[in-house]
PDB file of N, CA and C in Angstrom:
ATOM      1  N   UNK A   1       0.370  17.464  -7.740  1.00  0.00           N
ATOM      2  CA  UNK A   1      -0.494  18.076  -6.745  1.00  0.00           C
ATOM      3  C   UNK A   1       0.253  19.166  -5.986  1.00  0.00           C
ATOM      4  N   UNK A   2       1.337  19.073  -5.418  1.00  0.00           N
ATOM      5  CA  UNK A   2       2.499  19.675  -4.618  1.00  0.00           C
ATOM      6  C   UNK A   2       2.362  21.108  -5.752  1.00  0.00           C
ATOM      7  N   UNK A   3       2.654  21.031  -6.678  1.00  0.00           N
ATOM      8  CA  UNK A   3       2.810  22.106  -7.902  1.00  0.00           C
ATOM      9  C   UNK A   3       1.515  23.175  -8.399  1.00  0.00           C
ATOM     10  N   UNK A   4       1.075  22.446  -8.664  1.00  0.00           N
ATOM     11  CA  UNK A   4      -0.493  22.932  -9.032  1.00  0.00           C
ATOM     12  C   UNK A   4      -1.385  22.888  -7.426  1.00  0.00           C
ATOM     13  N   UNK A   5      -1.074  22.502  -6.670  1.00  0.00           N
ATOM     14  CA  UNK A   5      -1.762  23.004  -5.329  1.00  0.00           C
ATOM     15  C   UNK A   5      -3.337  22.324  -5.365  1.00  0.00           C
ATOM     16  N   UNK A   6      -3.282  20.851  -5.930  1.00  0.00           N
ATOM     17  CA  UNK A   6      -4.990  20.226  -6.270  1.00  0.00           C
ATOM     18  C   UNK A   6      -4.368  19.288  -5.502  1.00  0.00           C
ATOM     19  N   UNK A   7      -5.292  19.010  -4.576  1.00  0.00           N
ATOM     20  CA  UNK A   7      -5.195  17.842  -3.989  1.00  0.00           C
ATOM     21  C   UNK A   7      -6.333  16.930  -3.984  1.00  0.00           C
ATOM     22  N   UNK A   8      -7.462  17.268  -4.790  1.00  0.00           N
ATOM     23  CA  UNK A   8      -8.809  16.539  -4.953  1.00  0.00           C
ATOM     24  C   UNK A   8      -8.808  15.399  -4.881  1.00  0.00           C
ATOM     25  N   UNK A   9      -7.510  14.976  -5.435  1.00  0.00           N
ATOM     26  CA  UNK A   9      -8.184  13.331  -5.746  1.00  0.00           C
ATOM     27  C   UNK A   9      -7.026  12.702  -4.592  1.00  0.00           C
ATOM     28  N   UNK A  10      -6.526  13.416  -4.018  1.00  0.00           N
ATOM     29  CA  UNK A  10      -5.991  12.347  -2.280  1.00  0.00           C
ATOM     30  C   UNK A  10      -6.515  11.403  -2.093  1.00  0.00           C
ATOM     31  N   UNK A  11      -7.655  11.778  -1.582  1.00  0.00           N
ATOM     32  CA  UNK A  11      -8.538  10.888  -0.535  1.00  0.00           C
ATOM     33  C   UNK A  11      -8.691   9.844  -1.479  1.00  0.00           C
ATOM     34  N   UNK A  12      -8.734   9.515  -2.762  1.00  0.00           N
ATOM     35  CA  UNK A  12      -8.984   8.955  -3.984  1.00  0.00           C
ATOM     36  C   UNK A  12      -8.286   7.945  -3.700  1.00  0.00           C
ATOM     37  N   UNK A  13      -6.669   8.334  -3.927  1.00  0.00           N
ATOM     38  CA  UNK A  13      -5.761   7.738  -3.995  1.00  0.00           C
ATOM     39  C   UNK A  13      -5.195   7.205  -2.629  1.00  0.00           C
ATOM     40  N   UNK A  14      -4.987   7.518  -1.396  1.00  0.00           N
ATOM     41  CA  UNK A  14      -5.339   6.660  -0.176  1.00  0.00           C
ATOM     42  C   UNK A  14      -6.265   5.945  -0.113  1.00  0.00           C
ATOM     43  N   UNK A  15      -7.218   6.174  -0.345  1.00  0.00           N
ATOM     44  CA  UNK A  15      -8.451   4.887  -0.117  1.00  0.00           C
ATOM     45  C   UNK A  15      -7.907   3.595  -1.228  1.00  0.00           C
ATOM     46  N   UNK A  16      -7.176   4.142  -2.248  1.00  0.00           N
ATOM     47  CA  UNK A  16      -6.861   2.620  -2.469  1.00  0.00           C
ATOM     48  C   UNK A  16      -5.746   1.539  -1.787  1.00  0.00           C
ATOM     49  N   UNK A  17      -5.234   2.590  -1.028  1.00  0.00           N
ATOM     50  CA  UNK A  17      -4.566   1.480  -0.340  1.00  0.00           C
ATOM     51  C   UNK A  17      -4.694   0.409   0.731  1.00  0.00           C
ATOM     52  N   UNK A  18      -5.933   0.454   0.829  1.00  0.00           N
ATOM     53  CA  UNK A  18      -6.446  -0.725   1.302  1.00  0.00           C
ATOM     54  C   UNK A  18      -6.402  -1.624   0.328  1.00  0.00           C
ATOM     55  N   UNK A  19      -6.634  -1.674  -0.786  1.00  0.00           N
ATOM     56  CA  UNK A  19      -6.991  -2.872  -2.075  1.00  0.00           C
ATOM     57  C   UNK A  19      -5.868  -3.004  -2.172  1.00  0.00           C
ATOM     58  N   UNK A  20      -4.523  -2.192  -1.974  1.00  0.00           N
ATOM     59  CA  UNK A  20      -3.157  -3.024  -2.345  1.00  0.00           C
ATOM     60  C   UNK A  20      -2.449  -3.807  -0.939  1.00  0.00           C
ATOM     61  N   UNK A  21      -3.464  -3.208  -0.274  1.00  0.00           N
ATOM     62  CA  UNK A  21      -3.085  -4.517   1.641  1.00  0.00           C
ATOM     63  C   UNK A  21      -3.714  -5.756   1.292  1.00  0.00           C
ATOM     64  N   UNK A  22      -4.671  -5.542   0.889  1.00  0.00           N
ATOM     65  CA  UNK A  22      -5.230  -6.782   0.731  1.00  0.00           C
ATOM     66  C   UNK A  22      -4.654  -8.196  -0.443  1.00  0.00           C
ATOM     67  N   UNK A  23      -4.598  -7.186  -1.810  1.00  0.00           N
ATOM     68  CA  UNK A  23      -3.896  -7.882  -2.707  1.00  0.00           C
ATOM     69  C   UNK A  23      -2.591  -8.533  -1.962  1.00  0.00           C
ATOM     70  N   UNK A  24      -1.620  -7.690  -1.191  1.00  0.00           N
ATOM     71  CA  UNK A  24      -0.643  -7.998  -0.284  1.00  0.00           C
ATOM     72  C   UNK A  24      -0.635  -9.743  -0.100  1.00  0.00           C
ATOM     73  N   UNK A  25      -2.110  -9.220   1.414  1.00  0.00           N
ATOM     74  CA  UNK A  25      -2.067 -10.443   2.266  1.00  0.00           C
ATOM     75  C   UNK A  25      -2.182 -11.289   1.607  1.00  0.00           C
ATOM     76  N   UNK A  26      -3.331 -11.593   0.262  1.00  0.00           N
ATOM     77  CA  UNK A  26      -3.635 -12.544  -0.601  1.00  0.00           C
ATOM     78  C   UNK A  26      -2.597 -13.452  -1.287  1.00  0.00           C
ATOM     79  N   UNK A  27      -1.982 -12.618  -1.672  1.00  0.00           N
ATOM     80  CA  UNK A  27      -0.273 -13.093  -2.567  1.00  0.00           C
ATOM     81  C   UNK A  27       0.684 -13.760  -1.523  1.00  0.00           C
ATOM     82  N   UNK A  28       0.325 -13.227  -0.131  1.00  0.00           N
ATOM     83  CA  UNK A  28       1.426 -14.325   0.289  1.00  0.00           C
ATOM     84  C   UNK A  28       0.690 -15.388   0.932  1.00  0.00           C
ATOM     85  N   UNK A  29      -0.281 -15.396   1.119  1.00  0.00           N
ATOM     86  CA  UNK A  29      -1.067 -16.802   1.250  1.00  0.00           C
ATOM     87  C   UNK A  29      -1.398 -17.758  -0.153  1.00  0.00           C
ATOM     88  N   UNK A  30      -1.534 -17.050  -1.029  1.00  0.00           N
ATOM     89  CA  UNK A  30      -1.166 -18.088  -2.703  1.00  0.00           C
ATOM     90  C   UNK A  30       0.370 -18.432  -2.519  1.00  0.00           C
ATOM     91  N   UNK A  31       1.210 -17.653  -2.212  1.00  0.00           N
ATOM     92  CA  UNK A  31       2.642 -18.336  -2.443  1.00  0.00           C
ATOM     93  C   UNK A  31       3.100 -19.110  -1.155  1.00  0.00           C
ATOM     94  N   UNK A  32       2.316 -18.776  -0.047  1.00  0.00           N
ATOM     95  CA  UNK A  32       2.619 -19.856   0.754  1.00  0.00           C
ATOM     96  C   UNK A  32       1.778 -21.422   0.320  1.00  0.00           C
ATOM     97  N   UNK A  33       0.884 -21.467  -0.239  1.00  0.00           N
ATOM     98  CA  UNK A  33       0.342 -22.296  -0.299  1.00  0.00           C
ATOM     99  C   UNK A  33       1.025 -23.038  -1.061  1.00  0.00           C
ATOM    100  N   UNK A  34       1.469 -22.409  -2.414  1.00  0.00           N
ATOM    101  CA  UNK A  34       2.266 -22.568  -3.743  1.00  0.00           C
ATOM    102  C   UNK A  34       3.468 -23.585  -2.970  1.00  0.00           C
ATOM    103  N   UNK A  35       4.407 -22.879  -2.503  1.00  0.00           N
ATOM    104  CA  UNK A  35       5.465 -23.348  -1.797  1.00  0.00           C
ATOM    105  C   UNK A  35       5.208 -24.534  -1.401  1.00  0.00           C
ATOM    106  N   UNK A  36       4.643 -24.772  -0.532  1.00  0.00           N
ATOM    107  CA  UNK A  36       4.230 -26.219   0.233  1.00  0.00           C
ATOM    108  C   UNK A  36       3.945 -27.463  -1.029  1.00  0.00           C
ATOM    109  N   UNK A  37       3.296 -26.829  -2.001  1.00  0.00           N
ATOM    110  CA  UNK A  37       3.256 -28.137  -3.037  1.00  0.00           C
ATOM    111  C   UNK A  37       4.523 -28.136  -3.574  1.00  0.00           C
ATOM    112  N   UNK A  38       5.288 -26.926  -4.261  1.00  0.00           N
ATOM    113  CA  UNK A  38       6.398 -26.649  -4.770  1.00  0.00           C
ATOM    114  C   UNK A  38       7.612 -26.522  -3.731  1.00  0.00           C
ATOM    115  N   UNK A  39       7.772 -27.197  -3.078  1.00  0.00           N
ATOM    116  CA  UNK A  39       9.247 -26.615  -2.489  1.00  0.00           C
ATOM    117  C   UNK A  39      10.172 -26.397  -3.447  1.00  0.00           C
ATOM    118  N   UNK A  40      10.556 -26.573  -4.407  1.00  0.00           N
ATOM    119  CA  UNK A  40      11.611 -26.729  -5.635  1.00  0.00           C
ATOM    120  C   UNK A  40      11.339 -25.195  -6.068  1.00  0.00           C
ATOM    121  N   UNK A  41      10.128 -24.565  -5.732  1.00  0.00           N
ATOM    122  CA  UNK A  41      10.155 -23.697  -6.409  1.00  0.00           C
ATOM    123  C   UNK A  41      10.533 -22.122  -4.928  1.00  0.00           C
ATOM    124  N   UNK A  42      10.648 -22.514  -3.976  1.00  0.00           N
ATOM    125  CA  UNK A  42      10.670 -21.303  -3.074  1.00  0.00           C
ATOM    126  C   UNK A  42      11.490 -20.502  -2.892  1.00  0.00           C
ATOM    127  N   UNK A  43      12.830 -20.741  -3.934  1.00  0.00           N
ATOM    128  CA  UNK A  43      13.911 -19.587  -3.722  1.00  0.00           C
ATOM    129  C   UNK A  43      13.306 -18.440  -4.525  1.00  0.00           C
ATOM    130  N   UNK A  44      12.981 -18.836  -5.461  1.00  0.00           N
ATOM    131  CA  UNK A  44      11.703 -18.379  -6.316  1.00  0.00           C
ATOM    132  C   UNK A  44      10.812 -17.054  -6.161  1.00  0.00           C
ATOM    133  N   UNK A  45      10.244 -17.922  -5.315  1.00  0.00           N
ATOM    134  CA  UNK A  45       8.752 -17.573  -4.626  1.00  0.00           C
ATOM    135  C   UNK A  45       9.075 -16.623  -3.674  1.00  0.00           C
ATOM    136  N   UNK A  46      10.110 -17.044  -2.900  1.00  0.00           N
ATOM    137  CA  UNK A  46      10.594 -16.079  -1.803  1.00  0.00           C
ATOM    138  C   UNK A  46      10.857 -14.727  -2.388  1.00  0.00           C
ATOM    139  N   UNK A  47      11.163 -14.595  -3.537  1.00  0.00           N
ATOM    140  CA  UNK A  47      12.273 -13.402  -3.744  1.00  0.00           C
ATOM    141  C   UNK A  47      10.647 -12.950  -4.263  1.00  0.00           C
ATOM    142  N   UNK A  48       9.939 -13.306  -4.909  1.00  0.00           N
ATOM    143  CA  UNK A  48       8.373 -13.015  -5.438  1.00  0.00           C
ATOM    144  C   UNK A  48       7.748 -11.962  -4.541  1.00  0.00           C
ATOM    145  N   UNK A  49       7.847 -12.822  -3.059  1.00  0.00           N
ATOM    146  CA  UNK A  49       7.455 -12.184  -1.676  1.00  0.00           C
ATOM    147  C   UNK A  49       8.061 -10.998  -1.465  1.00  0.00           C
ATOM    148  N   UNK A  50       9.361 -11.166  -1.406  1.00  0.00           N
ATOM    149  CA  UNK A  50       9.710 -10.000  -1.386  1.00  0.00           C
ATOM    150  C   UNK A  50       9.544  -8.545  -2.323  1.00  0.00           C
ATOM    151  N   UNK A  51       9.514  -8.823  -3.027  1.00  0.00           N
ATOM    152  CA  UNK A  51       8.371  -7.266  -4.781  1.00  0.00           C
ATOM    153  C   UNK A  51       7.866  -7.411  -4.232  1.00  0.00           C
ATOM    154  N   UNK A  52       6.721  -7.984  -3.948  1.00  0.00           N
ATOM    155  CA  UNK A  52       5.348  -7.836  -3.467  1.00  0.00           C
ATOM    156  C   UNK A  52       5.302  -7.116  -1.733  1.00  0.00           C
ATOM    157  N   UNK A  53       5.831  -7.226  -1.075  1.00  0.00           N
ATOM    158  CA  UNK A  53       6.267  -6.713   0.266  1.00  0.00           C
ATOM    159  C   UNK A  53       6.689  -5.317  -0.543  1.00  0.00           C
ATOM    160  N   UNK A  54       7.911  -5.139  -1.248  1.00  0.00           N
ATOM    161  CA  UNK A  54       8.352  -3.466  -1.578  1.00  0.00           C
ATOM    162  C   UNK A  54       7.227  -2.745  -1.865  1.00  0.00           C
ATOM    163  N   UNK A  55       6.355  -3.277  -2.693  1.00  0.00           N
ATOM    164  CA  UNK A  55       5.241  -2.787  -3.913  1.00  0.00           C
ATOM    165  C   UNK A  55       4.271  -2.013  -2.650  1.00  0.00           C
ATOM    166  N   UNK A  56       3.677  -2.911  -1.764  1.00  0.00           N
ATOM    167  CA  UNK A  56       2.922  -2.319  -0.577  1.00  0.00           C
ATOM    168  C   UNK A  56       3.935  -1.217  -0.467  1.00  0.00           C
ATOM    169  N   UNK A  57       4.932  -1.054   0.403  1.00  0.00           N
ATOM    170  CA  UNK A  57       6.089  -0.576   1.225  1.00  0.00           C
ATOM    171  C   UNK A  57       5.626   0.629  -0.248  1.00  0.00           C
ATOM    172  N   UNK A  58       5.924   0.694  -0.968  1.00  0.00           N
ATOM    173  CA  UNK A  58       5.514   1.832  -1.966  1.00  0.00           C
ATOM    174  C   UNK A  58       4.697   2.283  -1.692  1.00  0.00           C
ATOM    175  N   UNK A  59       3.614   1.503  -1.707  1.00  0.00           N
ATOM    176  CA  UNK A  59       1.917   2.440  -1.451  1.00  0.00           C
ATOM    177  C   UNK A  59       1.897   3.055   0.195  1.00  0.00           C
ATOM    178  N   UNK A  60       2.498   2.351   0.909  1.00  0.00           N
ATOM    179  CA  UNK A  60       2.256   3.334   2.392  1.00  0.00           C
ATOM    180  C   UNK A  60       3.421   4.558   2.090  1.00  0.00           C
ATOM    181  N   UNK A  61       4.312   4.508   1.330  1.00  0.00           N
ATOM    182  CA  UNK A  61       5.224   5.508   1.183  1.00  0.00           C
ATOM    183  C   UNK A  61       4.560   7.008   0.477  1.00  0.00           C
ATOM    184  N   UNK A  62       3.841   6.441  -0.599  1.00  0.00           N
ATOM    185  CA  UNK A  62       2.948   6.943  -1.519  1.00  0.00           C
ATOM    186  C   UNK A  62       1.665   7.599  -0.528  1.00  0.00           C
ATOM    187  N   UNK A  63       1.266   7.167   0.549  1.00  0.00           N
ATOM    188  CA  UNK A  63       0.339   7.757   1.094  1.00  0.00           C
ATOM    189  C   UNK A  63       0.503   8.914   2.184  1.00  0.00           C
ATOM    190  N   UNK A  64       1.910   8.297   2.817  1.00  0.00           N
ATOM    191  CA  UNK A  64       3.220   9.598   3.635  1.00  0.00           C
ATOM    192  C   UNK A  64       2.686  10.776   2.905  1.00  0.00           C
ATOM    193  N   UNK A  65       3.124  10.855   1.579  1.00  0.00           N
ATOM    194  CA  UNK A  65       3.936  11.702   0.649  1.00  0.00           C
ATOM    195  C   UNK A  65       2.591  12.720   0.281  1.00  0.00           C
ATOM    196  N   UNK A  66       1.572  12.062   0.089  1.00  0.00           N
ATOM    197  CA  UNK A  66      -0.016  12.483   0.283  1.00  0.00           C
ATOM    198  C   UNK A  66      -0.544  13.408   0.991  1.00  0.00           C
ATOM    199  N   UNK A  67      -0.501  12.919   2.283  1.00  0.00           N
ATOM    200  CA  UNK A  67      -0.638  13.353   3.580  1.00  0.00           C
ATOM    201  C   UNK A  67       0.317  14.984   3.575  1.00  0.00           C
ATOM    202  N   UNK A  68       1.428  14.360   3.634  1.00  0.00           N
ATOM    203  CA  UNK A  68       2.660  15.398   3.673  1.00  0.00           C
ATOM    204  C   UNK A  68       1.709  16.915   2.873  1.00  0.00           C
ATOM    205  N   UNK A  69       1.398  16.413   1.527  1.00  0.00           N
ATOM    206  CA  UNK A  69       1.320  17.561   0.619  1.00  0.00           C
ATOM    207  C   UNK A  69       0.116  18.303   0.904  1.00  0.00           C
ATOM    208  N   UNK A  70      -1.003  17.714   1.203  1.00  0.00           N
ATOM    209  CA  UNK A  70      -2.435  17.969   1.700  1.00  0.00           C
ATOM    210  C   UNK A  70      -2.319  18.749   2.863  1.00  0.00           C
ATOM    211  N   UNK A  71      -1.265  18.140   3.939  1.00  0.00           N
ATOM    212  CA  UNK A  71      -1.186  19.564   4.979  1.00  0.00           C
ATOM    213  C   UNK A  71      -0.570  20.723   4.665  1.00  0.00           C
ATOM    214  N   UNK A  72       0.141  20.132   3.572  1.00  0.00           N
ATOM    215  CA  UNK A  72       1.260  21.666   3.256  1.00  0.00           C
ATOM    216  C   UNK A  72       0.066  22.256   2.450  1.00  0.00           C
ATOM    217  N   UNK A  73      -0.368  21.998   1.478  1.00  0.00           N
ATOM    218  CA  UNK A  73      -1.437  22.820   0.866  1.00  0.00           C
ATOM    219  C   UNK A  73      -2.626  23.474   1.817  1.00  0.00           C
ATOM    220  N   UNK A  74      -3.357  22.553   2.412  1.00  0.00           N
ATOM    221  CA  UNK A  74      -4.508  22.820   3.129  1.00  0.00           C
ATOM    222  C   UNK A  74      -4.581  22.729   4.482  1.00  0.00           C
ATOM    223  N   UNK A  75      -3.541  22.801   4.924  1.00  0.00           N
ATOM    224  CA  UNK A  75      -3.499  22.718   6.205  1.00  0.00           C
ATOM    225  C   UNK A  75      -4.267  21.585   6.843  1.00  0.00           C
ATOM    226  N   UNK A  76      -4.527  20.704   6.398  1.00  0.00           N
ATOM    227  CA  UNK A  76      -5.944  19.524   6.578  1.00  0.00           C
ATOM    228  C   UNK A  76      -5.005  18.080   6.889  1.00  0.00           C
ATOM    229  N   UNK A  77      -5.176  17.440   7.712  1.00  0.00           N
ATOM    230  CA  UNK A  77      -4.562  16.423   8.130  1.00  0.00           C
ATOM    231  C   UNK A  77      -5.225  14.952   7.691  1.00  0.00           C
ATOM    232  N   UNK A  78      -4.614  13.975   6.845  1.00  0.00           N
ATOM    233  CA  UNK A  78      -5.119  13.002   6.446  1.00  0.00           C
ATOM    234  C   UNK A  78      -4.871  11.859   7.126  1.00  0.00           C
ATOM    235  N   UNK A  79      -4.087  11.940   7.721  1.00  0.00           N
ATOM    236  CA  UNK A  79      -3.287  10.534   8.712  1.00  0.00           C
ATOM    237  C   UNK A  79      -4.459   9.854   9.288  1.00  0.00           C
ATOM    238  N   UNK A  80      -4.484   8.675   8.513  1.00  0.00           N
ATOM    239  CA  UNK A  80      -5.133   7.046   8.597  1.00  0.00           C
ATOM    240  C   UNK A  80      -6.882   7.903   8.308  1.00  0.00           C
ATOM    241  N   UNK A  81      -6.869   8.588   7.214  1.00  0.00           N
ATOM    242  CA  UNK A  81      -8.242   9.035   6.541  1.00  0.00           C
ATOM    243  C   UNK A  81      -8.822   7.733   6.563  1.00  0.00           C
ATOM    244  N   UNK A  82     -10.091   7.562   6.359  1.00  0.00           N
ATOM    245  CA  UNK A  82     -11.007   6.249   6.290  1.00  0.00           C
ATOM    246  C   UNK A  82     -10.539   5.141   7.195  1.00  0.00           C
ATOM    247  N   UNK A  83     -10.174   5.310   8.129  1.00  0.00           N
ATOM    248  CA  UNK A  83      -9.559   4.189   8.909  1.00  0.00           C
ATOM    249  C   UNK A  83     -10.588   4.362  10.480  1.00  0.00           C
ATOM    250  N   UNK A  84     -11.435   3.234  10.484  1.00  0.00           N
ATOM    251  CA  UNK A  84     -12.302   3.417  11.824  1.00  0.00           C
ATOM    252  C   UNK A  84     -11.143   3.122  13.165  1.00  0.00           C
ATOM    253  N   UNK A  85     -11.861   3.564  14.460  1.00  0.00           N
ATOM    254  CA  UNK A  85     -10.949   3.399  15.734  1.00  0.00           C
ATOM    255  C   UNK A  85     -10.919   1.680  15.868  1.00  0.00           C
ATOM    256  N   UNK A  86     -11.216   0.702  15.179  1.00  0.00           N
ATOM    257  CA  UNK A  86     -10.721  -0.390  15.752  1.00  0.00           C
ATOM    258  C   UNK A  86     -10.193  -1.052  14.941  1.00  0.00           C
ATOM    259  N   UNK A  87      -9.631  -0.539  13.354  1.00  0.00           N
ATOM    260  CA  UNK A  87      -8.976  -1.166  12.710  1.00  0.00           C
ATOM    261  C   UNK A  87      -7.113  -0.346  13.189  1.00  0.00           C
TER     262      UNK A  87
END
């Protein structure tokens, strides 16, 4: 996008990062749950948590980087696009 100067499909690609917050929260409520039957298994599980914590930590990085390019191209500001005032 940065190169070719298209930024069409931004908004595309931020709006999914809600579905990878969510997948997020989901995964650590399965592995907390997991854990509690499995304790044997939580050194495990923990380190599980943790990818899954980076993987988000990617997608808000990924949406920075978005933002970043969309103003440099279009002068147009995306920061927290689709995001109502009470979330």
């Amino acid at each position: 996008a940065f190169e070719t100067e298209q930024t069409k499909v931004s908004e595309r690609i931020i709006s999914r990062d809600d579905k990878v917050d969510e997948i997020y929260h989901h995964v650590f409520t399965i592995l907390g749950d997991y854990i509690k039957v499995h304790p044997e298994m939580a050194v495990c599980l923990l380190k599980i948590m943790l990818i899954v914590r980076k993987l988000e930590r990617i997608g808000d990085h990924n949406n920075n980087i978005i933002e970043e390019i969309v103003f440099f191209v279009e002068a147009r500001v995306l920061k927290h696009f689709g995001k109502t005032e009470e979330q």
